[in-house]
Protein backbone atom coordinates (compact mmCIF):
# COMPACT_ATOMS: atom_id res chain seq x y z
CA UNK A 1 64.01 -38.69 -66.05
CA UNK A 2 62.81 -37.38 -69.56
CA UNK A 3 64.71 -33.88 -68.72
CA UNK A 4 67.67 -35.54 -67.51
CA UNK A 5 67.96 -37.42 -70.77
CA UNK A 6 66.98 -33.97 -72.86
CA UNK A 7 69.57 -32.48 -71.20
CA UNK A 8 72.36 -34.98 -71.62
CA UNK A 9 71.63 -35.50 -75.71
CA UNK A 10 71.60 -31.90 -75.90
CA UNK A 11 74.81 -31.42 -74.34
CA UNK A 12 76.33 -34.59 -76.22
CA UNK A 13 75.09 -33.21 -79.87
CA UNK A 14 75.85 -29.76 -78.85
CA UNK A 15 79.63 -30.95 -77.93
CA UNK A 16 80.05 -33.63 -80.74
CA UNK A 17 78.57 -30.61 -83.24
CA UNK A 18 81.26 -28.09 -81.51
CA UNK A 19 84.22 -30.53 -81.80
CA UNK A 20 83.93 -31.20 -85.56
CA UNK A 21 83.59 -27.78 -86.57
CA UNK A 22 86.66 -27.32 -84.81
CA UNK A 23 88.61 -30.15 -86.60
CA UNK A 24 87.16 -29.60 -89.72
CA UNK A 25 85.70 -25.64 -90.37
CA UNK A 26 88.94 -24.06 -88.11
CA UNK A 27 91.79 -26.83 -88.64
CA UNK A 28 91.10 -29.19 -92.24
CA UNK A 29 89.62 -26.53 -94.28
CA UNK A 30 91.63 -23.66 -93.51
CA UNK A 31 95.36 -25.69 -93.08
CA UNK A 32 95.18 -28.31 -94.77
CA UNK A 33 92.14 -28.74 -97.80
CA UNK A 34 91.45 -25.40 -98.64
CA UNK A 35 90.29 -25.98 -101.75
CA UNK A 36 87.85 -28.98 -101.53
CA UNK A 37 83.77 -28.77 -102.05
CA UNK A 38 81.32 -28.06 -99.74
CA UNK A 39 80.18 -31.87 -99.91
CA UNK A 40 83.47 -32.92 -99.47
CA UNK A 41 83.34 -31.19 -95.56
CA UNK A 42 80.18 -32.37 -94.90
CA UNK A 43 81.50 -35.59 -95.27
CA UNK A 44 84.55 -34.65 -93.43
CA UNK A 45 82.81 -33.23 -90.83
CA UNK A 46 81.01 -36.91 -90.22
CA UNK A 47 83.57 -38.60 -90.17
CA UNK A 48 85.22 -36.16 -87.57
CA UNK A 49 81.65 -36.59 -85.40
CA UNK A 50 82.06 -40.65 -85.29
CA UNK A 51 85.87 -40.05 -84.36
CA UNK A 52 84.34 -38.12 -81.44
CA UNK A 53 82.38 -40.49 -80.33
CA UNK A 54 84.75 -43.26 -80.29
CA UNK A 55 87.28 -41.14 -78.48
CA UNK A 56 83.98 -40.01 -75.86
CA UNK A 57 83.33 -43.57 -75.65
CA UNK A 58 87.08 -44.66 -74.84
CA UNK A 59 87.10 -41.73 -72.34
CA UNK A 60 84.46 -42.46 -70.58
CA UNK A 61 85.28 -46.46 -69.99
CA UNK A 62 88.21 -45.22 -68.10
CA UNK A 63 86.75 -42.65 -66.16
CA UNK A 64 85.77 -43.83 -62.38
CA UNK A 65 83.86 -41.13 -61.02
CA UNK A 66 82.85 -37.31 -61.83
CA UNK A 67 85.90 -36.05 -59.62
CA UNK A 68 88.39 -38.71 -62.27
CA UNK A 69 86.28 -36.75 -65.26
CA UNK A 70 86.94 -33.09 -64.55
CA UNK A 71 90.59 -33.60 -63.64
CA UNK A 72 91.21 -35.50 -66.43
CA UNK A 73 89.40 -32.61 -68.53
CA UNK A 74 91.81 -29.67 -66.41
CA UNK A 75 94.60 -32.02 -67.54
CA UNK A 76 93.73 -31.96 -70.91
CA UNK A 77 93.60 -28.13 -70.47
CA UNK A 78 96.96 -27.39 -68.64
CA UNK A 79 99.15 -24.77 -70.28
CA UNK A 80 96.33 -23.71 -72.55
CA UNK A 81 95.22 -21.44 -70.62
CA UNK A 82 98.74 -18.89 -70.81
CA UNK A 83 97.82 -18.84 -74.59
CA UNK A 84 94.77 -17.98 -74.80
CA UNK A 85 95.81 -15.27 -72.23
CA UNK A 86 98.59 -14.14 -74.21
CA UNK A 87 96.64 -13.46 -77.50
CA UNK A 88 95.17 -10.34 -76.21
CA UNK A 89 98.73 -9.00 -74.85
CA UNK A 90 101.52 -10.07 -76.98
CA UNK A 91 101.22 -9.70 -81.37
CA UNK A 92 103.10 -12.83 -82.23
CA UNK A 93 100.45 -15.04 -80.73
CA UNK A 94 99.13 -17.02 -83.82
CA UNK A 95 96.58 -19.38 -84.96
CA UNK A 96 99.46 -22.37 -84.41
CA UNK A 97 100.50 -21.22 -80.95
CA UNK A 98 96.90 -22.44 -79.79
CA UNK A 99 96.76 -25.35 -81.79
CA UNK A 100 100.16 -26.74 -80.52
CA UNK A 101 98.98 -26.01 -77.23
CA UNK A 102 95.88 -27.60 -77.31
CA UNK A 103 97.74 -30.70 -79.15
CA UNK A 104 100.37 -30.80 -76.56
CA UNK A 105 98.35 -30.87 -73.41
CA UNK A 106 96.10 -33.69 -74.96
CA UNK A 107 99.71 -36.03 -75.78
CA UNK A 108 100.99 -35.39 -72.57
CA UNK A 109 98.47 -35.87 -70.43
CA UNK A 110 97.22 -39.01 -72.00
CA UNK A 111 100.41 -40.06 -71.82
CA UNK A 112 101.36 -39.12 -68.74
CA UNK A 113 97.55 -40.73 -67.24
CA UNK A 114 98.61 -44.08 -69.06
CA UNK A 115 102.19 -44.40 -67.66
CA UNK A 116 100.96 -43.87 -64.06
CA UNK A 117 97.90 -46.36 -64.90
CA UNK A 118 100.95 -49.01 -65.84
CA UNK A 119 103.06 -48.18 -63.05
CA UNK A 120 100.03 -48.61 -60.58
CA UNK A 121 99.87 -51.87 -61.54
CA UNK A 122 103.30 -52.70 -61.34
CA UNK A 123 104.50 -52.71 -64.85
CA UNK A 124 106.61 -50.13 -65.40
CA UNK A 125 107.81 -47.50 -62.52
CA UNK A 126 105.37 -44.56 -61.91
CA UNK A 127 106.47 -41.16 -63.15
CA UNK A 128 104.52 -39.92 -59.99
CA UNK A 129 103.96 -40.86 -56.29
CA UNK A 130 101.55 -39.57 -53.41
CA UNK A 131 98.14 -39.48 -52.65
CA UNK A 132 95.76 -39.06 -55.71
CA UNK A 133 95.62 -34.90 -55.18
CA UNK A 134 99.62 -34.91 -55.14
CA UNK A 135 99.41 -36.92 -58.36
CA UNK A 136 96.76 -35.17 -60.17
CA UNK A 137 99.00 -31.88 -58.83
CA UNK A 138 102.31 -33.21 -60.41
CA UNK A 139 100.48 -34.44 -63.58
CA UNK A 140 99.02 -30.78 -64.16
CA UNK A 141 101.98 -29.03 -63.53
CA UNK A 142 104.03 -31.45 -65.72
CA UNK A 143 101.74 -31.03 -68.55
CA UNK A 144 101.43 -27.33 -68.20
CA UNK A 145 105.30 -26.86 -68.40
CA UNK A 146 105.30 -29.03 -71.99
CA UNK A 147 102.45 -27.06 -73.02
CA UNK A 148 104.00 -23.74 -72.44
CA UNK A 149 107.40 -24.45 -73.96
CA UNK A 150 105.58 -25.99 -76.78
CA UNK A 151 103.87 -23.13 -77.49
CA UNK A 152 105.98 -20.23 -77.43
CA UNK A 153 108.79 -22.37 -79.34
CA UNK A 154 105.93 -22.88 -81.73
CA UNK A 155 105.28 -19.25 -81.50
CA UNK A 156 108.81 -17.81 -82.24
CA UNK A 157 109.08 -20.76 -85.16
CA UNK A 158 105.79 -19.77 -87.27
CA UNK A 159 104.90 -16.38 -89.02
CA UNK A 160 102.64 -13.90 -87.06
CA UNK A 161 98.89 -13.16 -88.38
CA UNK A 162 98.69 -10.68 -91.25
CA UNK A 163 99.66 -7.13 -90.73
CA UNK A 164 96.06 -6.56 -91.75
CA UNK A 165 94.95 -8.74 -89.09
CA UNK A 166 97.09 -7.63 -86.51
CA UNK A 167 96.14 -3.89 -87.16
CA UNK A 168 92.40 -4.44 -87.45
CA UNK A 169 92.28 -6.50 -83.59
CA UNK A 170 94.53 -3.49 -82.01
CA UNK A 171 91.77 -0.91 -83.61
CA UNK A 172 89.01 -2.60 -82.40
CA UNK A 173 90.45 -3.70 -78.87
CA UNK A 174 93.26 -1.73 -77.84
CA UNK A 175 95.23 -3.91 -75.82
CA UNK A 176 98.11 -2.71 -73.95
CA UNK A 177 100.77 -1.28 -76.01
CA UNK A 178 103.80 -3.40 -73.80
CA UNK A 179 102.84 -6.43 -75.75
CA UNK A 180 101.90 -4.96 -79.23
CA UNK A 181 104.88 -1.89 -79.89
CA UNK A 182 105.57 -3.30 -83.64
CA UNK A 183 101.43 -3.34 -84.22
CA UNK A 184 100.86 -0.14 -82.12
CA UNK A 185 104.04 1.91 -84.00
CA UNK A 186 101.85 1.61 -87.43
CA UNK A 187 98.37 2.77 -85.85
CA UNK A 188 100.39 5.40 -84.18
CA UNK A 189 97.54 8.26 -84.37
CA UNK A 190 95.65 5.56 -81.77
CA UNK A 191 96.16 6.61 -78.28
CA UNK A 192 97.95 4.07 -76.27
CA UNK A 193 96.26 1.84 -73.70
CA UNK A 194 97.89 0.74 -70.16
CA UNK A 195 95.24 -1.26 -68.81
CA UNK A 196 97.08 -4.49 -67.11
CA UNK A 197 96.95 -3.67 -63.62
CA UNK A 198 93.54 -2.62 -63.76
CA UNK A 199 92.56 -5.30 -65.94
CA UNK A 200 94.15 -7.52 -62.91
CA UNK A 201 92.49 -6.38 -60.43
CA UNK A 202 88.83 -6.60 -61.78
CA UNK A 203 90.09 -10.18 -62.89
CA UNK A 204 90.91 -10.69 -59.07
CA UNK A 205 87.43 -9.42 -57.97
CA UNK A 206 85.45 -11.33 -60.30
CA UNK A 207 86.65 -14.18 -59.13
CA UNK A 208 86.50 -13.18 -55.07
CA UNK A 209 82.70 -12.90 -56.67
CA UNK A 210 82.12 -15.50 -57.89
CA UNK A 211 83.53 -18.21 -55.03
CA UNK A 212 82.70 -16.41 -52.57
CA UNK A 213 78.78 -16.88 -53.76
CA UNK A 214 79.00 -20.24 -54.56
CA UNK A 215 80.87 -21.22 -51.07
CA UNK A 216 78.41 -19.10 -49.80
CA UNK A 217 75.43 -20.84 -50.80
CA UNK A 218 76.88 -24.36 -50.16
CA UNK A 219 77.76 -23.46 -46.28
CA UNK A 220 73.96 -22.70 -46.17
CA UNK A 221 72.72 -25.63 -47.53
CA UNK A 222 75.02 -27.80 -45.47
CA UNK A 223 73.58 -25.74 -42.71
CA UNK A 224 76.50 -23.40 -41.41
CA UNK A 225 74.73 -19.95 -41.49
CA UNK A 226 77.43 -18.13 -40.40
CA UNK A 227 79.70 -18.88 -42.62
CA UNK A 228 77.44 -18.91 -45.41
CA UNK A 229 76.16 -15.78 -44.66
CA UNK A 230 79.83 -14.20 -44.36
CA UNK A 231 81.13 -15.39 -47.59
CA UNK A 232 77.51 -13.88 -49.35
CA UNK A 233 78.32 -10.84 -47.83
CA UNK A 234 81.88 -10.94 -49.07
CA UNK A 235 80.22 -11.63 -52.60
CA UNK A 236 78.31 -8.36 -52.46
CA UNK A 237 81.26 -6.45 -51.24
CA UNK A 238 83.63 -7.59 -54.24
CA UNK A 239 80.90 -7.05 -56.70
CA UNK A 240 80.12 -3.87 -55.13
CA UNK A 241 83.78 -2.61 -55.55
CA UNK A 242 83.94 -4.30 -59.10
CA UNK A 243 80.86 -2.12 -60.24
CA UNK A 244 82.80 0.69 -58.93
CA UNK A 245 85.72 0.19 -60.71
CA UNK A 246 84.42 -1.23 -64.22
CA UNK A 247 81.62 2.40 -63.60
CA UNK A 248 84.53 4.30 -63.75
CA UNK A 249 86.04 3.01 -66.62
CA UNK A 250 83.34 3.18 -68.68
CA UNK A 251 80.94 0.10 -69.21
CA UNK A 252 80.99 -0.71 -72.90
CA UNK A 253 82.32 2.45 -73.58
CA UNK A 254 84.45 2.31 -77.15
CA UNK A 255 87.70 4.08 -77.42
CA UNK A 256 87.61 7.28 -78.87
CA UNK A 257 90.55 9.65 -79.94
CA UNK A 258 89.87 12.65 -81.39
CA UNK A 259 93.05 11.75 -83.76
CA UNK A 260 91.67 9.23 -85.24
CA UNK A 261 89.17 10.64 -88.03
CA UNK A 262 90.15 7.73 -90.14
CA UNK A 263 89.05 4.95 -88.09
CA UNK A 264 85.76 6.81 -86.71
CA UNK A 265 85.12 7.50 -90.65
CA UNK A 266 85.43 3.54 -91.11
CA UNK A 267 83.13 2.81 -87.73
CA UNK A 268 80.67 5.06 -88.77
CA UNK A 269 80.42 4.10 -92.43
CA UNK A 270 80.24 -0.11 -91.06
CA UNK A 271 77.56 0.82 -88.99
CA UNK A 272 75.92 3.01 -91.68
């Protein structure tokens, strides 16, 4: 009992300490008080922590079981996801594109949970009928299609990061060049990268990894060998062919162009 509760303060504090830097270190003190004292965000940053809480508490009075908590946290997530995708392939991706998103998919799916909680009881007309897993389907689509057209409008609408910025990340990374041409035409002495498709397919594995082991495992504890055993082995097989692939890539292996005596100059003299 004594670990249980260890472990649920710890993730409480860890979350409640993780959501106000957010609000105040990433959002309030670089958008909107830049200029303020350090005491002033300390105090900022409680108030922020008993916000969370209140919200956690409100939250959690209207969840009904785990299942109701992590779809209603997927909700709040819907559409995110394309952003924080897009960042690493396409240069105009800024810091507002992910904080529109984020703020989007929160409005709309608490919105979109309370109008279905008044329509259940009668009040107004649902926006969504079915079973609960059509609902939750409809709700997370919905939300995700907001989300998305949120953020790229926001995207278009607001200035890119600083050419500095942009040029430092494709150094350092090398995305593919389809996404980052403007970016990639002023490092042009940096070889470029087409990576997607095999970035793809390693995505594809690691997942075929991943729930394949964990479907695994559960058909042997519920006692169905067979198939437990089969999906373990299908594990091994994926991970066998993702070591493969990520071996011959190179793993860890940084970039390097014999063109580029400027950057290596700069790598070699941070590390220095």
């Amino acid at each position: 009992m004594a670990g249980f509760l260890a472990a649920f303060m710890s993730t409480i504090a860890t979350h409640l300490n993780w959501g106000a830097s957010y609000l105040v270190s990433d959002f309030y003190r670089r958008f909107i008080k830049t200029d303020a004292s350090d005491q002033h965000y300390v105090h900022a940053s409680r108030l922020a922590t008993v916000l969370l809480v209140a919200s956690a508490a409100v939250v959690a009075a209207m969840l009904t079981s785990i299942k109701s908590g992590w779809e209603f946290v997927l909700e709040m997530g819907a559409g995110t996801g394309i952003v924080y995708l897009l960042r690493w392939y396409w240069w105009r991706i800024n810091a507002w594109s992910e904080i529109s998103a984020m703020a989007t998919a929160m409005v709309v799916s608490l919105s979109l949970r309370a109008w279905q909680a008044l329509g259940t009881k009668g009040i107004v007309a649902p926006p969504f009928e079915g079973s609960d897993p059509v609902i939750f389907a409809k709700s997370a689509l919905t939300t995700t299609l907001f989300t998305t057209i949120v953020a790229i409008s926001v995207t278009l609408l607001t200035r890119p990061e600083s050419e500095a910025t942009l040029r430092s990340f494709y150094r350092k990374v090398r995305p593919d060049i389809r996404g980052w041409k403007p970016v990639a035409a002023m490092e042009a002495q940096i070889a470029p990268v087409r990576d997607v498709g095999r970035n793809l397919l390693a995505w594809v594995l690691g997942c075929a990894v991943v729930y394949l082991a964990l479907f695994g495992a559960g058909k042997l504890i519920f006692r169905e060998p067979v198939k437990g055993i089969s999906m373990l082995v299908g594990s091994a097989i994926f991970a066998f062919i993702l070591y493969r692939e990520q071996s011959a890539r190179g793993w860890g292996a940084e970039p390097v162009d014999a063109e580029i005596t400027g950057v290596s100059v700069d790598v070699a003299a941070n590390r220095t």
